[in-house]
Protein backbone atom coordinates (compact mmCIF):
# COMPACT_ATOMS: atom_id res chain seq x y z
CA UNK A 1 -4.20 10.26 22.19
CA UNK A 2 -4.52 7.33 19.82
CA UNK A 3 -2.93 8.08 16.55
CA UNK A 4 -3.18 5.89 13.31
CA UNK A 5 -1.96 6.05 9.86
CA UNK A 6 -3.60 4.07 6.91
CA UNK A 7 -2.04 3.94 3.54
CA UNK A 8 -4.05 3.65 1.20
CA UNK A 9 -1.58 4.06 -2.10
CA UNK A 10 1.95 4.47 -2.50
CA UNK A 11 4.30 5.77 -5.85
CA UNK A 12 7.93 6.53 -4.58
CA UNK A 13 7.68 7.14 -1.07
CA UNK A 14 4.44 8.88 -1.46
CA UNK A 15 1.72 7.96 0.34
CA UNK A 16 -1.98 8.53 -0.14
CA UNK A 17 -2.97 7.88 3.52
CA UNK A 18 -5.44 8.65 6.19
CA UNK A 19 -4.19 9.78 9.15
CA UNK A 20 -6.30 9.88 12.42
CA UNK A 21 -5.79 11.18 15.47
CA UNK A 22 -8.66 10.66 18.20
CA UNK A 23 -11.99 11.61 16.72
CA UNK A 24 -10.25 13.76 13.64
CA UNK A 25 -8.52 12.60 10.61
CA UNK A 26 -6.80 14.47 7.67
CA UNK A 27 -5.90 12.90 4.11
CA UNK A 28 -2.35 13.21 3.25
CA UNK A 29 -0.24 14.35 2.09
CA UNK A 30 -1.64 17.55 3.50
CA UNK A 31 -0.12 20.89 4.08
CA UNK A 32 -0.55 22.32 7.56
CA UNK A 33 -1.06 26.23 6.86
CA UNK A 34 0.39 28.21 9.96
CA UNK A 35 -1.94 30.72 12.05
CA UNK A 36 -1.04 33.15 14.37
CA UNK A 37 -2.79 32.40 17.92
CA UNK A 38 -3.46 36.23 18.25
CA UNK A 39 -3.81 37.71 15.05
CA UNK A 40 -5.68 36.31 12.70
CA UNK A 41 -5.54 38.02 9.04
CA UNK A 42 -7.53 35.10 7.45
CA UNK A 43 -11.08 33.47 9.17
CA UNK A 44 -9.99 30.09 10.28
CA UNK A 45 -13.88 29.54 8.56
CA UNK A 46 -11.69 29.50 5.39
CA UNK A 47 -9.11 27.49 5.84
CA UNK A 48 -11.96 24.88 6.01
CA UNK A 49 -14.07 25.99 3.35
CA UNK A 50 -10.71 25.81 0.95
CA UNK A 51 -10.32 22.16 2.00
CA UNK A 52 -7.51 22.00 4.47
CA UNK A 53 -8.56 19.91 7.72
CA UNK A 54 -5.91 20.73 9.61
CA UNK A 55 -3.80 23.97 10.61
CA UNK A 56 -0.42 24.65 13.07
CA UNK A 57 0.07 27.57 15.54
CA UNK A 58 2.88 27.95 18.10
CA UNK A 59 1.98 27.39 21.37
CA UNK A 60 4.84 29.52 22.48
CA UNK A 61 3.00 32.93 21.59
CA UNK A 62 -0.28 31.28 22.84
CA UNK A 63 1.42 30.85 26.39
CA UNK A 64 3.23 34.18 26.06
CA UNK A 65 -0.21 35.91 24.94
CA UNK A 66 -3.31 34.17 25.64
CA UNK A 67 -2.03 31.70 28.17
CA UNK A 68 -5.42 31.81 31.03
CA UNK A 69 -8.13 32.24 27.78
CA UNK A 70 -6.35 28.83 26.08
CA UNK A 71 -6.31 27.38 29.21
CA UNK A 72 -9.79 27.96 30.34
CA UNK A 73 -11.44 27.87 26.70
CA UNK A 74 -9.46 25.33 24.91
CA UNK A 75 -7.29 25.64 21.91
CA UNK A 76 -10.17 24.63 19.58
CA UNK A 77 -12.53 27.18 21.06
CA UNK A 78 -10.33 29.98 20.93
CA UNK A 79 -9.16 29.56 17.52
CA UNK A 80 -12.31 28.61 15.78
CA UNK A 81 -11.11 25.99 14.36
CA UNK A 82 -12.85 22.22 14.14
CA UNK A 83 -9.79 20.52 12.31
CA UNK A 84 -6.92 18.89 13.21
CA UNK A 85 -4.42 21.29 15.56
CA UNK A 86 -0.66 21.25 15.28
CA UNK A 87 0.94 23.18 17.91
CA UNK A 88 5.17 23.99 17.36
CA UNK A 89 6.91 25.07 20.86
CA UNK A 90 8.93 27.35 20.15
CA UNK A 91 11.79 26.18 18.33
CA UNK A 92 11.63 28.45 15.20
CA UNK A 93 11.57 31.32 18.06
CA UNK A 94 14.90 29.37 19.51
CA UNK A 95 16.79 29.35 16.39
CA UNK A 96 15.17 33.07 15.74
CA UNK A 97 16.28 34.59 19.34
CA UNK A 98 18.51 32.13 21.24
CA UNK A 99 17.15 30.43 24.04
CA UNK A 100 13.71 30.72 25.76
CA UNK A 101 13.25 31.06 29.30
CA UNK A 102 10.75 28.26 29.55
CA UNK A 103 11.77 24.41 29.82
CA UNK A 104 10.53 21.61 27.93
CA UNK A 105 7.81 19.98 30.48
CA UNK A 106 6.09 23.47 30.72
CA UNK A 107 5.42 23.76 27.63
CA UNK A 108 4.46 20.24 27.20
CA UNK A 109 2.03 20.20 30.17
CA UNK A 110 0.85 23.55 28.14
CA UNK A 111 0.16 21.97 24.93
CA UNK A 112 -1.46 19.24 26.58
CA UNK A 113 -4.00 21.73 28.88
CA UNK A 114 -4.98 23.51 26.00
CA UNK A 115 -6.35 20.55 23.71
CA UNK A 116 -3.10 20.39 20.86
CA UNK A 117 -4.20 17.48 18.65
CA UNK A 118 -0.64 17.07 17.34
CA UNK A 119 2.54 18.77 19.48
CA UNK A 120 5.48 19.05 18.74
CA UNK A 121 7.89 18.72 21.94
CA UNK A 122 10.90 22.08 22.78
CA UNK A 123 13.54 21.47 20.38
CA UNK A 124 16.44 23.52 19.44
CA UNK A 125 16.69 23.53 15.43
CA UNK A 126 19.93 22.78 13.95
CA UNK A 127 19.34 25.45 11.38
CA UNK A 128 21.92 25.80 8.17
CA UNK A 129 24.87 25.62 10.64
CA UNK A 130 28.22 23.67 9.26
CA UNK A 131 29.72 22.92 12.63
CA UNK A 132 29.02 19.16 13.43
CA UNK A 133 29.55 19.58 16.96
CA UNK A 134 26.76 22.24 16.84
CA UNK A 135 24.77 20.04 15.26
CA UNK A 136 25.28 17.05 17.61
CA UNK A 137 24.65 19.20 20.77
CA UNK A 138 21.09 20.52 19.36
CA UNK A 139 20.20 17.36 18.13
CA UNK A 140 21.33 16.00 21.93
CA UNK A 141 19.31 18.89 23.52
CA UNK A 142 16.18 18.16 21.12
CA UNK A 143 16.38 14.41 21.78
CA UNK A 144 16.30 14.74 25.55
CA UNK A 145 13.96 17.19 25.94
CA UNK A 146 11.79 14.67 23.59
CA UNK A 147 12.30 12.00 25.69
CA UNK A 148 11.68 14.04 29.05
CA UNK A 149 7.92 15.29 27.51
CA UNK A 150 6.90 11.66 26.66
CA UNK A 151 7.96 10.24 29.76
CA UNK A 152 5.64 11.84 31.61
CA UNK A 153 2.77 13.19 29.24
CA UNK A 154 2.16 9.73 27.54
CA UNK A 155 -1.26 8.94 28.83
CA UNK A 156 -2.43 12.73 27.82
CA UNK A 157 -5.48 13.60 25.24
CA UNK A 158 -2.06 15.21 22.86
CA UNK A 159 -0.05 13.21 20.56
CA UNK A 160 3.38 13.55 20.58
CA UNK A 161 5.16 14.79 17.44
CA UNK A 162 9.12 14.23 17.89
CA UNK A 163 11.24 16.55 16.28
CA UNK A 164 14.48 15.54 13.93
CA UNK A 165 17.68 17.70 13.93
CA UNK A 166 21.26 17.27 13.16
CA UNK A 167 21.18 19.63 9.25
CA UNK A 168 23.30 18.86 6.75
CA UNK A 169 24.64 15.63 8.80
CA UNK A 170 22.99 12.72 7.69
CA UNK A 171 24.49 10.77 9.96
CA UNK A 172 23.43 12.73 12.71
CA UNK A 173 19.31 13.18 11.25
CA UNK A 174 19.66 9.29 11.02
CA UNK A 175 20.72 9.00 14.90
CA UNK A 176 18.46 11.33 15.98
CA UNK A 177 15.88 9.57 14.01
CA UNK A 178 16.51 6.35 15.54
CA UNK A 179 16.55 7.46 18.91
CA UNK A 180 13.11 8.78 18.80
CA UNK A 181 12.04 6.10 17.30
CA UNK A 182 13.29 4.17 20.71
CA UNK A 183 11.91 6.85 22.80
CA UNK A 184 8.20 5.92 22.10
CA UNK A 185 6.99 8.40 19.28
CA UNK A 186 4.82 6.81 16.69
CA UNK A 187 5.01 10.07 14.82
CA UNK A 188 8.10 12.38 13.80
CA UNK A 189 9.30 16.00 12.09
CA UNK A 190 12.16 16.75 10.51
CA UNK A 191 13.65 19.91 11.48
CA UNK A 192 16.18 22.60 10.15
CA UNK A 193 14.72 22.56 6.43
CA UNK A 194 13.74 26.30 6.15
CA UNK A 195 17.46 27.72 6.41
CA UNK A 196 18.04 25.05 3.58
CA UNK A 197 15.36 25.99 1.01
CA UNK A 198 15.79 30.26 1.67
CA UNK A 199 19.39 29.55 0.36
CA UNK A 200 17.99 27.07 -2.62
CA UNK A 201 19.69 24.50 -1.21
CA UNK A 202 17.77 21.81 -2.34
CA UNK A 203 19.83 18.97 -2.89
CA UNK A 204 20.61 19.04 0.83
CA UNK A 205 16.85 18.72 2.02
CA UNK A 206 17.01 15.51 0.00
CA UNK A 207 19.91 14.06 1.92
CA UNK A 208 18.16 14.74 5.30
CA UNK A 209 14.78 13.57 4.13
CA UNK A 210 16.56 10.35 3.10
CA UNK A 211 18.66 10.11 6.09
CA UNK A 212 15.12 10.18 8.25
CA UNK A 213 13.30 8.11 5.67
CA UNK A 214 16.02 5.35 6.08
CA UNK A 215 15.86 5.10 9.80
CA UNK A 216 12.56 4.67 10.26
CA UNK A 217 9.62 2.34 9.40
CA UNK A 218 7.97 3.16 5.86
CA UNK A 219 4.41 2.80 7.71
CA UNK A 220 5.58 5.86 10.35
CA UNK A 221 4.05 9.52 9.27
CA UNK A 222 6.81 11.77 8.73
CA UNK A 223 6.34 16.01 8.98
CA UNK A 224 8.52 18.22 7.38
CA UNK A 225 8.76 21.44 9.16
CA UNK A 226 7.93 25.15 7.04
CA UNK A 227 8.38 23.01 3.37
CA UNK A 228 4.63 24.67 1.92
CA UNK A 229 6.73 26.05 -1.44
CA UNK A 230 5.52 24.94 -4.86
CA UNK A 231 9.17 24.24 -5.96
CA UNK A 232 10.10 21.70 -3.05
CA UNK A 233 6.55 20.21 -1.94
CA UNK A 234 6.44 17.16 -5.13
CA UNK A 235 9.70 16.30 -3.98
CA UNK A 236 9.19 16.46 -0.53
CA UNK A 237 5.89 14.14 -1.23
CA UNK A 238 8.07 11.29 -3.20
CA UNK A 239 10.63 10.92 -0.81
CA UNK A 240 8.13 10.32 1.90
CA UNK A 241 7.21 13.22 3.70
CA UNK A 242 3.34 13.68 4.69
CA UNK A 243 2.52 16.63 6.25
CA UNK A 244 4.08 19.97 5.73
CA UNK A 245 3.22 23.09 7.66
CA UNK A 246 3.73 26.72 6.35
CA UNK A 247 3.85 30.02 6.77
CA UNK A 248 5.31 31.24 3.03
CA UNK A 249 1.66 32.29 2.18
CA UNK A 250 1.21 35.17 4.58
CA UNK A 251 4.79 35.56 4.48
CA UNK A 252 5.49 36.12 1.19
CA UNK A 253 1.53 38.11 0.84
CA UNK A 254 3.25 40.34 3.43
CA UNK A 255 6.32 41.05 0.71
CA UNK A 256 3.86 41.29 -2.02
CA UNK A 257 5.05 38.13 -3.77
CA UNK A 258 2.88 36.16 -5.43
CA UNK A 259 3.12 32.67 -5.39
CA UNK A 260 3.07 30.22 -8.99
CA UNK A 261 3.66 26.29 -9.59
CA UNK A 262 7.63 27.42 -10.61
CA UNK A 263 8.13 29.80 -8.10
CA UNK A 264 7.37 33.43 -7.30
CA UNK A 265 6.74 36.84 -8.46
CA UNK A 266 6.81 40.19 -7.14
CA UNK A 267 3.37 41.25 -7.61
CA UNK A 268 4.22 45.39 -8.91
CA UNK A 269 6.79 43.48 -11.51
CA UNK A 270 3.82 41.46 -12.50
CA UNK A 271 1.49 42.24 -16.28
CA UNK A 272 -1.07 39.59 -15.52
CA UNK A 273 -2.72 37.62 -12.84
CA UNK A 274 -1.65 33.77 -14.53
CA UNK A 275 -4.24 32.17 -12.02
CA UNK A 276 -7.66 31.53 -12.28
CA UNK A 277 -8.04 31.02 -8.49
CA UNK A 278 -11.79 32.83 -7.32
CA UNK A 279 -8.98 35.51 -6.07
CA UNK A 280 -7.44 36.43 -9.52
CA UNK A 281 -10.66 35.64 -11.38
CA UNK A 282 -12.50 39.20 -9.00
CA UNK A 283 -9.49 41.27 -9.88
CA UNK A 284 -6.46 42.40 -11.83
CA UNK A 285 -2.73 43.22 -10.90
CA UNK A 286 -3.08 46.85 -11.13
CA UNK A 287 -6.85 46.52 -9.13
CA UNK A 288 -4.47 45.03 -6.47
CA UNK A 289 -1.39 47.49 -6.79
CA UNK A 290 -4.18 50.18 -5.90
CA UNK A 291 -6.29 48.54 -2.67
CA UNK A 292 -4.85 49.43 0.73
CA UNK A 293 -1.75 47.38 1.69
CA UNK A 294 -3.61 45.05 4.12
CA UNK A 295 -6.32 44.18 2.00
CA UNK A 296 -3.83 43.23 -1.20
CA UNK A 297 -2.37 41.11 1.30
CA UNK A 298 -5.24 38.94 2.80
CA UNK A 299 -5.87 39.04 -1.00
CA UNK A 300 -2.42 37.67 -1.77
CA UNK A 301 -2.27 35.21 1.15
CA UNK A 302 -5.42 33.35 -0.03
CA UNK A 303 -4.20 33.15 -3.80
CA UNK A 304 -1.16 31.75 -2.15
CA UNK A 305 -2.95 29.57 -0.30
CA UNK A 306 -5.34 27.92 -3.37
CA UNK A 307 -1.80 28.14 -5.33
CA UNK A 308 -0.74 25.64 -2.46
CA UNK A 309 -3.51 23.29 -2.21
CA UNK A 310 -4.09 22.66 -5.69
CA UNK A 311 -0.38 21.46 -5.45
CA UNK A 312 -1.23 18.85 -2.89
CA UNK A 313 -3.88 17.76 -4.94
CA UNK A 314 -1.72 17.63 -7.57
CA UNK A 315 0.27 15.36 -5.90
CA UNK A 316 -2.48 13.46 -4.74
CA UNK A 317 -3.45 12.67 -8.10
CA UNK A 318 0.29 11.62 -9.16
CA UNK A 319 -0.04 9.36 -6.84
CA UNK A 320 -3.34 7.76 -7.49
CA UNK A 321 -1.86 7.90 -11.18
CA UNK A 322 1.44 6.56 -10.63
CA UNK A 323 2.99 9.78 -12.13
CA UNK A 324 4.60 11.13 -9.09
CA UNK A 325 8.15 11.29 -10.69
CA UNK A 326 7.14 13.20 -13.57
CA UNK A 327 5.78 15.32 -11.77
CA UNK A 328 8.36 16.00 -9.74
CA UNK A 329 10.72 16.03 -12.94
CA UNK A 330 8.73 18.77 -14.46
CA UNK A 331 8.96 20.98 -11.83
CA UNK A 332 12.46 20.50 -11.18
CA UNK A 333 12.88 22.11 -14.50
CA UNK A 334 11.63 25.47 -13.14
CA UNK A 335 14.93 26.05 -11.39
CA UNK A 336 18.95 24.35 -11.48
CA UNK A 337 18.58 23.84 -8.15
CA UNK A 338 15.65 21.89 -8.45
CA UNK A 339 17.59 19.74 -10.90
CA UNK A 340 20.21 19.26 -8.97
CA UNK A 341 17.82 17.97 -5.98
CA UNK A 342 16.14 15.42 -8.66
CA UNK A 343 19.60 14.33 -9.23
CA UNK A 344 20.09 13.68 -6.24
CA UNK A 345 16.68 11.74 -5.26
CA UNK A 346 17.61 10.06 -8.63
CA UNK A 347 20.46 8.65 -6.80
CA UNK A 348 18.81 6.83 -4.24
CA UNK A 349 16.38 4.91 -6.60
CA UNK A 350 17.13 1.73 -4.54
CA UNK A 351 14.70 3.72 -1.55
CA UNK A 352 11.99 4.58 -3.69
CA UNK A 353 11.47 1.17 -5.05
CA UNK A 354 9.73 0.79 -1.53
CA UNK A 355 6.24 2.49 -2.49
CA UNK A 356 6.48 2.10 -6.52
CA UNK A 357 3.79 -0.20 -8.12
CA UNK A 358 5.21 -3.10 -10.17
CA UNK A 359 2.22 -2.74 -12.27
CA UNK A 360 0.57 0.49 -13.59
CA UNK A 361 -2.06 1.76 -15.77
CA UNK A 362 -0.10 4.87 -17.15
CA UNK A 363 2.35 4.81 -19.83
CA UNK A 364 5.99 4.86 -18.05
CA UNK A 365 7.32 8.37 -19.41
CA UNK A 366 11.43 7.97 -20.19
CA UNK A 367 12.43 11.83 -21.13
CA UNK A 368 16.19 12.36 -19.72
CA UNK A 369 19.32 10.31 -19.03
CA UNK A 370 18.05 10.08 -15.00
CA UNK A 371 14.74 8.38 -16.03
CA UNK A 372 16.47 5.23 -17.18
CA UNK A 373 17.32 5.22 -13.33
CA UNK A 374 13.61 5.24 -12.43
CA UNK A 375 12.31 2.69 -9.82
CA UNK A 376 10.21 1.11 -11.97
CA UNK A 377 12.83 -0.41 -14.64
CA UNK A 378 14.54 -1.17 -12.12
CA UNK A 379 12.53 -3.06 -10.14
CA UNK A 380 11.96 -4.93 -13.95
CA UNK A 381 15.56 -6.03 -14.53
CA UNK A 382 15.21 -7.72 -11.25
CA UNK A 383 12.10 -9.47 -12.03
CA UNK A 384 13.02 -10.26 -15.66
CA UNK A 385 16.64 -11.51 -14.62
CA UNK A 386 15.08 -15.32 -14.14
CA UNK A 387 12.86 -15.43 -17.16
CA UNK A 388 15.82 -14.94 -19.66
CA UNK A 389 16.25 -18.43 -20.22
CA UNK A 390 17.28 -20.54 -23.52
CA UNK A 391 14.98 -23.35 -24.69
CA UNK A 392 16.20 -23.76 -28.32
CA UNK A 393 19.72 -23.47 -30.43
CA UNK A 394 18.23 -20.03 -32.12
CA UNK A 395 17.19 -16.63 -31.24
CA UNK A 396 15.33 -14.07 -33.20
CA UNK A 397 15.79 -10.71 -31.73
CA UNK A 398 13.27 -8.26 -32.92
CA UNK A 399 14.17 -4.77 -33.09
CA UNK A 400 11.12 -2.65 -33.50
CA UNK A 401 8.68 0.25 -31.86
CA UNK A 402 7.68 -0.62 -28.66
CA UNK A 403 4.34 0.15 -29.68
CA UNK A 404 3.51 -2.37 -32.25
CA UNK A 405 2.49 -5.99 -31.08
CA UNK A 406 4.42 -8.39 -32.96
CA UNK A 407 2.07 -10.19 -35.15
CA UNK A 408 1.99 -6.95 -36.91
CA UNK A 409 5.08 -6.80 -38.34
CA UNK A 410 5.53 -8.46 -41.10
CA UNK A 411 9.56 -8.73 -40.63
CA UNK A 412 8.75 -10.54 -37.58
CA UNK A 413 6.11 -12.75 -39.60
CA UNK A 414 8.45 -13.65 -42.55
CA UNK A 415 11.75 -14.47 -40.37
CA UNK A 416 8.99 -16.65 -38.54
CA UNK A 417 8.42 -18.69 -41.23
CA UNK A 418 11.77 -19.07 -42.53
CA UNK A 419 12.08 -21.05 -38.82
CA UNK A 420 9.77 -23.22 -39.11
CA UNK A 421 12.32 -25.96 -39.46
CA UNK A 422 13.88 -25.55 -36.33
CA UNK A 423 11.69 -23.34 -33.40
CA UNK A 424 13.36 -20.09 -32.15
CA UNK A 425 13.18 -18.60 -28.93
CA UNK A 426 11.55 -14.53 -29.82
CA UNK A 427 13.14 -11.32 -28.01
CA UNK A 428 12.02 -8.00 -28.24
CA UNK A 429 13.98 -5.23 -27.79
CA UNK A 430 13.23 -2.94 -25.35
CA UNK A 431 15.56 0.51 -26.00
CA UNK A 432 16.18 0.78 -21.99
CA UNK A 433 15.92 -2.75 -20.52
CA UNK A 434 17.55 -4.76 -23.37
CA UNK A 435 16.01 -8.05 -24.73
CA UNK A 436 13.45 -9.86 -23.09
CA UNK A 437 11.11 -12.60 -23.59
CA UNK A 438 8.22 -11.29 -26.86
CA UNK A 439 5.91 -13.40 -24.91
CA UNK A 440 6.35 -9.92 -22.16
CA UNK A 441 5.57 -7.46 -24.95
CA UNK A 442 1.98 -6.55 -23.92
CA UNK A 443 3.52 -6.83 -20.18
CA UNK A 444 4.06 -3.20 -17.85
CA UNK A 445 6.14 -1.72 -18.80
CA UNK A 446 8.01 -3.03 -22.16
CA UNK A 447 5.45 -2.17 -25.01
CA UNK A 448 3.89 1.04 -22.46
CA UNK A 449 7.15 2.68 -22.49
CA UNK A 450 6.95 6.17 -23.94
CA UNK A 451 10.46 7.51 -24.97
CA UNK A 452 11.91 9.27 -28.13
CA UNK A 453 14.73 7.30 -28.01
CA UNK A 454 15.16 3.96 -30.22
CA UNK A 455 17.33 1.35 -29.62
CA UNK A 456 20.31 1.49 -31.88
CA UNK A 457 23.31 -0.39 -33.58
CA UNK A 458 25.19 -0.56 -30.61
CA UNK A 459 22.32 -1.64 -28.39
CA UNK A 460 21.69 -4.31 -30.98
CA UNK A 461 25.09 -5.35 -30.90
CA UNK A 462 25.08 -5.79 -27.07
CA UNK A 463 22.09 -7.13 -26.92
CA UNK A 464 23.40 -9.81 -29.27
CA UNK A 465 26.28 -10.35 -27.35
CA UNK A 466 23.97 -11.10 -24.44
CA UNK A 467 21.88 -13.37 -26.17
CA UNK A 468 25.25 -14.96 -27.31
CA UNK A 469 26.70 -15.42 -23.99
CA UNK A 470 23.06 -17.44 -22.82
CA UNK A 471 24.38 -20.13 -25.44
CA UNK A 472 22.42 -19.16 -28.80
CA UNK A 473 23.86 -20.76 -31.77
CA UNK A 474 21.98 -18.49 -33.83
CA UNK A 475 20.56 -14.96 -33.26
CA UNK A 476 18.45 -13.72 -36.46
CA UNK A 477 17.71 -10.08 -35.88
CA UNK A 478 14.71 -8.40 -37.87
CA UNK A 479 13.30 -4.85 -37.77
CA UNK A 480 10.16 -3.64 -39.34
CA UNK A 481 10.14 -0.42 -41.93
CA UNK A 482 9.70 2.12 -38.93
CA UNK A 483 13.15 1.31 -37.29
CA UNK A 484 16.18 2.74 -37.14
CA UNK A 485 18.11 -0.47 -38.63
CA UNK A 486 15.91 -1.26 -41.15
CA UNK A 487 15.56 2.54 -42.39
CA UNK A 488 18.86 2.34 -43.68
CA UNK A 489 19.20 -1.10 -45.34
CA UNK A 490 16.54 -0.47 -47.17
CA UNK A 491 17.97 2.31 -48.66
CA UNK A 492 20.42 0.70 -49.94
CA UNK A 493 18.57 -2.40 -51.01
CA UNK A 494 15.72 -2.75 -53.99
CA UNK A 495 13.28 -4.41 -51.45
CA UNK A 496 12.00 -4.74 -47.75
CA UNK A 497 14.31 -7.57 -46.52
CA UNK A 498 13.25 -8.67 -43.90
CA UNK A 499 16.55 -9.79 -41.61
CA UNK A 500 20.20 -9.75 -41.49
CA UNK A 501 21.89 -12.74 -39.93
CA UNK A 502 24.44 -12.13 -37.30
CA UNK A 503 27.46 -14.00 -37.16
């Protein structure tokens, strides 16, 4: 089946996209909610009516238990379901179990009979194992059952989803990566992630993501496997990763947890509903403490559910905004973990430069010691590297709020006119990226930066030194009233002068 994916904006790795596959198309990044091919607790009518346009199920427990009806009435049909269908094999049953008595190509030709949109081909997950050589032989066993399913299934109606192992190996994600990439499949799913995040190992999930990410094309749509949590899914979206399937609704419904943006609670623990979801807005925690147990949790799965969804919009919107790593810096305050796995995304800044705007319309927000790391200055200092250049003998460095154009301050103004003898070359301060050309001040990002922190003597002095070592004979520096520097001279003069000349 033809598949296409259109991006249509980018911050980080994120993508606002469109992807299509034959006459159905889904906006990502979307979340993929699991249903059971059997049971079903929830309508599949509401899955649409909530907004998602597309849902997985395994195909394993549809051959197992409804093999002739999904054979003669179609996967669509028998589900109910008009959206986009992702169908697993059976690997979560592999790494569950052991080993299923059923080979790759039947499952495949399976898949294929019964109308999956999107399948996934018979892996065997990696899972939170520490042994590379186990990790090399199920990432060998995944990758050539992959390659024996597109061989011959190709030309089918299905399009083939292949599926990433190799765990806490980088170097082994990155092979396996590569090799399906070789194989033919023009889409991909990184396995193994749901061992990782049960143990709050988060940090790890951002080393395989990146391992993946780096191996293959930025324009390839990239599925992480059982990642629908509130905690991981903004950092899951920045580093690239598109769809996301999940079971953790009905899952954690069926434990009586109850799902929030930083995490979860155990509903009979609970005072108040903190959700204003059509589900907490009919009812109360003790209304729900009191219904029968399968009714609180169909009631608890959809909460779940909206709780999930109005995070993908919320990512969505970072996107469009060009907020995507604050928002993934807020909600990596809700746990250390989390922080730790910003740190770590933090660290490979260099990748994320790929989808950041160089221009944006939001303020660029500079809380911690990471965000000075951000993409964005970064991909600044690159750009402002060849402008720094010396047309005169003197430099007037202006230290002052970002904030404040420079024919306001009257500092500024009066050094000004004391060269009018001899022209200077102006520099602003900037309290992250140094001095730069004033004629960049109302230029993304210098005067749009939005930090408590003001440049101080020492970043004066270096930036001096800078300015020095471009061949200045002269560097006058000036700082209006609100500064740091020209706070405390003028508590120690009788009046607002205006500059101190550096030797």
């Amino acid at each position: 089946m033809p598949i296409s994916f259109e991006v249509r904006d980018t911050d980080l790795m994120g993508r606002l996209g469109l992807l299509r596959v034959g006459g159905l198309s889904v906006e990502t990044p979307c979340l993929v909610p699991v249903v059971h091919p059997v049971v079903h607790d929830i309508p599949l009518s509401k899955y649409r009516e909530m907004g998602f346009g597309a849902v997985m199920t395994n195909s394993f427990i549809a051959y197992r238990r409804r093999k002739e009806e999904a054979l003669e009435k179609g996967l669509h049909n028998i589900l109910g379901f008009d959206g986009v269908i992702m169908t697993d094999s059976g690997g979560y049953q592999v790494l569950r179990y052991g080993k299923l008595d059923i080979t790759p190509m039947m499952i495949g030709e399976f898949q294929s009979a019964i109308g999956s949109d999107l399948a996934v081909t018979l892996d065997q997950p990696t899972g939170y194992s520490l042994s590379r050589e186990y990790a090399t032989e199920t990432m060998k066993v995944s990758l050539n059952g992959a390659r024996e399913t597109i061989e011959k299934l190709r030309g089918s109606r299905t399009t083939w989803v292949g599926p990433i192992q190799g765990g806490l190996f980088p170097d082994i994600v990155a092979r396996s990566s590569k090799s399906l990439l070789a194989a033919g499949f023009e889409m991909l799913a990184l396995g193994s992630p749901v061992e990782l995040m049960d143990n709050y190992r988060f940090a790890e999930l951002v080393k395989m993501i990146v391992a993946a990410k780096k191996s293959i094309p930025f324009s390839m749509p990239l599925h992480l496997f059982g990642a629908g949590h509130p905690l991981t899914l903004p950092l899951s979206v920045a580093l690239g990763c598109d769809t996301f399937d999940s079971a953790s609704y009905i899952l954690f419904a069926k434990q009586g947890r109850y799902m929030t943006e930083r995490g979860t609670l155990v509903l009979e623990q609970m005072t108040y509903l903190p959700c204003s979801c059509p589900v907490c807005n009919a009812t109360s925690k003790n209304d729900l403490i009191l219904m029968d147990s399968s009714e609180r949790m169909k009631r608890l799965a959809l909460h779940n559910l909206y709780i999930l969804r109005q995070d993908v919009l919320r990512c969505r919107e970072a996107i469009s905004e060009g907020r995507l790593w604050d928002l993934v810096e807020e909600r990596a305050t809700a746990h250390p973990r989390g922080w730790s796995a910003f740190e770590e995304m933090a660290r490979n800044s260099e990748l994320l430069v790929a989808g950041t705007r160089f221009m944006k319309e939001r303020g660029l927000m500079v809380r911690s010691p990471l965000d000075e790391g951000r993409p964005e200055l970064g991909l600044v200092r690159v750009h402002l590297a060849p402008l720094m250049k010396r047309r005169g003998r003197r430099a007037i460095l202006v230290r002052v709020g970002a904030e404040k154009p420079l024919r306001t301050v009257a500092s500024y103004q009066e050094a000004s006119r004391k060269q009018k003898e001899d022209v200077a070359d102006v520099y602003k301060l900037h309290p992250f990226l140094g001095p730069y050309p004033a004629e960049l001040e109302l230029v993304y990002p210098f005067s749009q930066t939005v930090t408590d922190h003001e440049a101080g003597q020492e970043d004066v002095r270096r930036a001096v030194t800078h300015l020095r070592a471009m061949g200045y004979e002269t560097v006058l520096v000036v700082g209006d009233v609100g500064s740091g520097v020209r706070s405390r001279r003028r508590s120690r003069s009788r009046g607002p002068s205006p500059s101190a000349r550096v030797p």
